[in-house]
Protein backbone atom coordinates (compact mmCIF):
# COMPACT_ATOMS: atom_id res chain seq x y z
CA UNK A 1 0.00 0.00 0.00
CA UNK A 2 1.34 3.01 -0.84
CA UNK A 3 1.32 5.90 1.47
CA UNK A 4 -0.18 9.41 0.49
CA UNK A 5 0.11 12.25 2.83
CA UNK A 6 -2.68 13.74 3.93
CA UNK A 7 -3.10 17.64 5.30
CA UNK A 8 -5.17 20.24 5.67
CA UNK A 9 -5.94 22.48 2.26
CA UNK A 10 -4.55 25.91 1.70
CA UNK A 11 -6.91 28.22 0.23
CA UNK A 12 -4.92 28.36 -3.30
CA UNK A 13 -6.12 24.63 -3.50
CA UNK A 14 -9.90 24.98 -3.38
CA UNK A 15 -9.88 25.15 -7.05
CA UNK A 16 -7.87 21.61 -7.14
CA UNK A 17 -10.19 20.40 -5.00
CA UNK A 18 -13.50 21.26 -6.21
CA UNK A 19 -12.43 20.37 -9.72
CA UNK A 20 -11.73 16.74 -8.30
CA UNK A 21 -15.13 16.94 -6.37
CA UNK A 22 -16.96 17.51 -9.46
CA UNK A 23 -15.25 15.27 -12.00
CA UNK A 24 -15.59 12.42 -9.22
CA UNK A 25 -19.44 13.69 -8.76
CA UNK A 26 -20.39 13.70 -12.18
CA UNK A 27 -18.67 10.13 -12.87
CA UNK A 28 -20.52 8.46 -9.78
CA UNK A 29 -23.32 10.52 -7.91
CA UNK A 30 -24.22 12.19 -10.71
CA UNK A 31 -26.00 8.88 -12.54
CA UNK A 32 -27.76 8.35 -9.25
CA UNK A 33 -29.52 12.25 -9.16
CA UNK A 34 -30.13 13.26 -12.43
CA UNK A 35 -30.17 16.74 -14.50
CA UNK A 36 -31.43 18.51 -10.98
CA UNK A 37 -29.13 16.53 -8.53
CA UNK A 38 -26.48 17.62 -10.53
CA UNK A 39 -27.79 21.79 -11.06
CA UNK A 40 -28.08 21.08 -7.53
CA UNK A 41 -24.46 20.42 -6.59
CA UNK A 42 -22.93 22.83 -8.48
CA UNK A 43 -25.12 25.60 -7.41
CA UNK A 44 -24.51 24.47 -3.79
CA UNK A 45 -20.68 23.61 -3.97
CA UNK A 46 -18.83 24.30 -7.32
CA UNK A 47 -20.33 27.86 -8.32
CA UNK A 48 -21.01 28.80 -4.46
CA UNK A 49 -19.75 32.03 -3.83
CA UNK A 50 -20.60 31.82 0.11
CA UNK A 51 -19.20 27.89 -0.01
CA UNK A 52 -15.61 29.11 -1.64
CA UNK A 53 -15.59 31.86 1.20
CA UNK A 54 -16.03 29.48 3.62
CA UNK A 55 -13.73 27.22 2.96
CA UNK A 56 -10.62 30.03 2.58
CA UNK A 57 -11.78 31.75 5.68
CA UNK A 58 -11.70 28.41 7.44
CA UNK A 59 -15.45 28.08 8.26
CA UNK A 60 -15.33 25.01 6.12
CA UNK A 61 -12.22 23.21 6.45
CA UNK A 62 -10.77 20.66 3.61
CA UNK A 63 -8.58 17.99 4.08
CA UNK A 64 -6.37 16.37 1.17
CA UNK A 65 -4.34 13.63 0.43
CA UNK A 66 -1.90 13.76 -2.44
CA UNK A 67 0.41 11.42 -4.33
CA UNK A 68 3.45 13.38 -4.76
CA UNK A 69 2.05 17.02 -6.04
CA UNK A 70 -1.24 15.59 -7.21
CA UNK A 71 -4.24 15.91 -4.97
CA UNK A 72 -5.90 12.47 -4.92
CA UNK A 73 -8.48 12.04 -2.20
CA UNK A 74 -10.24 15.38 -0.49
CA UNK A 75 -12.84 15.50 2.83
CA UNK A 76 -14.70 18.39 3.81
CA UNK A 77 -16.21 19.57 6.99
CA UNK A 78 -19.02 22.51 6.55
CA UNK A 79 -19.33 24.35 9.75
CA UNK A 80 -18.49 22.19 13.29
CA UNK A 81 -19.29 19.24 12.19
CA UNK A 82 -20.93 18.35 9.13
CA UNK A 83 -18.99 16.52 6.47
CA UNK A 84 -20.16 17.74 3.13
CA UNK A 85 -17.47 16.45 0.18
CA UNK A 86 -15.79 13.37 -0.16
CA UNK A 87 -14.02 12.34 -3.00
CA UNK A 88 -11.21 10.30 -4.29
CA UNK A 89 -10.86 10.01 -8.62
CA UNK A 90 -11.57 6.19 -9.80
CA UNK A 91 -7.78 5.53 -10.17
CA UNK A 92 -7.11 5.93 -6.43
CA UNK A 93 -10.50 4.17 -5.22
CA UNK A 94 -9.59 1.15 -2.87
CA UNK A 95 -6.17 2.12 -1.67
CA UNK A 96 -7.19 3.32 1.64
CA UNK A 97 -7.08 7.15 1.30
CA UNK A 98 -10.61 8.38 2.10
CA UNK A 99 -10.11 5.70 5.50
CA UNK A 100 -6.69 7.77 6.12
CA UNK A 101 -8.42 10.96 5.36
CA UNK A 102 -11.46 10.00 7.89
CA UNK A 103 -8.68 8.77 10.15
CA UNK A 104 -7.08 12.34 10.18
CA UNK A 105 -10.31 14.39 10.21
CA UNK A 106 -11.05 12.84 13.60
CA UNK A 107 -8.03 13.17 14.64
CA UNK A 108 -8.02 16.85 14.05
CA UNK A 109 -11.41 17.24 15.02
CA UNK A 110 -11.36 15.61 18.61
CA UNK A 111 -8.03 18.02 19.09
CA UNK A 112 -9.89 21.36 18.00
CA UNK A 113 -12.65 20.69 19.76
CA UNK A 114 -12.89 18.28 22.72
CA UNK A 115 -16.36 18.91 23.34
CA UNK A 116 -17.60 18.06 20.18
CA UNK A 117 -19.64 14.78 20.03
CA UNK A 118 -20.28 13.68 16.68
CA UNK A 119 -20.06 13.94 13.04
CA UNK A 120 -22.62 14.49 10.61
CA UNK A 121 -22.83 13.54 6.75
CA UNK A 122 -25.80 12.85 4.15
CA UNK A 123 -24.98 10.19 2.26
CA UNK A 124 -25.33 9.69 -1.61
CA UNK A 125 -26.39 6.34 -2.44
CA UNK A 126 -22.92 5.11 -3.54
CA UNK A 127 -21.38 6.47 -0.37
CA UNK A 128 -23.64 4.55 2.14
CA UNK A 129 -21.00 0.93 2.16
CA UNK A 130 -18.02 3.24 2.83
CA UNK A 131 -19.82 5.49 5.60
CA UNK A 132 -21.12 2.22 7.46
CA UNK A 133 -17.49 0.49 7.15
CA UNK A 134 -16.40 3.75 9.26
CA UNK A 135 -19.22 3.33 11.96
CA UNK A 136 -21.56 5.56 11.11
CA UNK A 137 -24.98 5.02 11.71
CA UNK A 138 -28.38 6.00 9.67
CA UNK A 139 -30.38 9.24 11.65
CA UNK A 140 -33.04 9.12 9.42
CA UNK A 141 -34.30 6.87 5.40
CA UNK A 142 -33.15 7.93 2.26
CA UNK A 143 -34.48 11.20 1.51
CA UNK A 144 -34.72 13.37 -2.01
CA UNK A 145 -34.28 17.19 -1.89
CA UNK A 146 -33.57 18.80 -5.26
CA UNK A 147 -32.55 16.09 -6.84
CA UNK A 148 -30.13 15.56 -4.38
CA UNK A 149 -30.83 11.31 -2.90
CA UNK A 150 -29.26 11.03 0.79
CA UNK A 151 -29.36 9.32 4.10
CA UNK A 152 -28.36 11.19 6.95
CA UNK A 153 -26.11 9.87 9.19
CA UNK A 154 -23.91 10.17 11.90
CA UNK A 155 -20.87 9.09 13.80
CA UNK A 156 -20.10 9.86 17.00
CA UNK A 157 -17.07 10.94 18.81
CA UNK A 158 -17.56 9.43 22.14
């Protein structure tokens, strides 16, 4: 297994990173959610003004893993505690990276902020295996909101 560092994002990498969110969306979610799940993502992530702020004022924080220069696996936290991206390109799929990047996120997490007491994430139906192999657990059933398919779940920090 090869090892790929993993860190927190600089703000000159949100591009990087939300160009290998979408590609990765559009090649797997995307099929899933249709012309509106899709709009829907974008509007919400990609072309978000208010998201892009976030993320270089550290509101939203990104974590990324990279093999050598090239950014191969990225996590996302929106706000405290919600995970929100999570993506690694086909070519790096089953080498462990989004497990080390999950790893790490906690990690960090549970050292910024001791109080905290669990994690957060809606799920896209191709994302539910990975998130239950983790230990998270379903909140709620698969819901639909603009075009967007999800179960919420969480994991807790205890």
């Amino acid at each position: 297994k090869m090892n790929y560092p993993i860190r927190r994002l600089r703000p000159d990498e949100l591009d990087a990173a939300l160009d290998l969110a979408l590609d990765t969306f559009l090649r797997f979610e995307a099929p899933d959610y249709g012309p509106e799940g899709v709009a829907s993502f974008r509007r919400d992530i990609v072309d978000n003004p208010g998201f892009h702020e976030n993320c270089r004022n550290g509101t939203n924080r990104i974590w990324g893993a990279f093999d050598g220069k090239k950014l191969v696996g990225i996590f996302a936290v929106r706000g405290e505690a919600h995970i929100c991206l999570v993506f690694t390109p086909h070519a790096y799929h089953r080498r462990g990276i989004a497990t080390g990047l999950f790893q790490r996120l906690v990690e960090d997490v549970r050292q910024e902020d001791p109080e905290l007491t669990r994690l957060t994430l809606n799920s896209s139906p191709y994302g539910l295996p990975f998130y239950h192999r983790m230990g998270f657990r379903d909140t709620d059933v698969e819901k639909t909101i603009n075009g967007i398919r999800f179960t919420p779940m969480e994991y807790l920090l205890l």
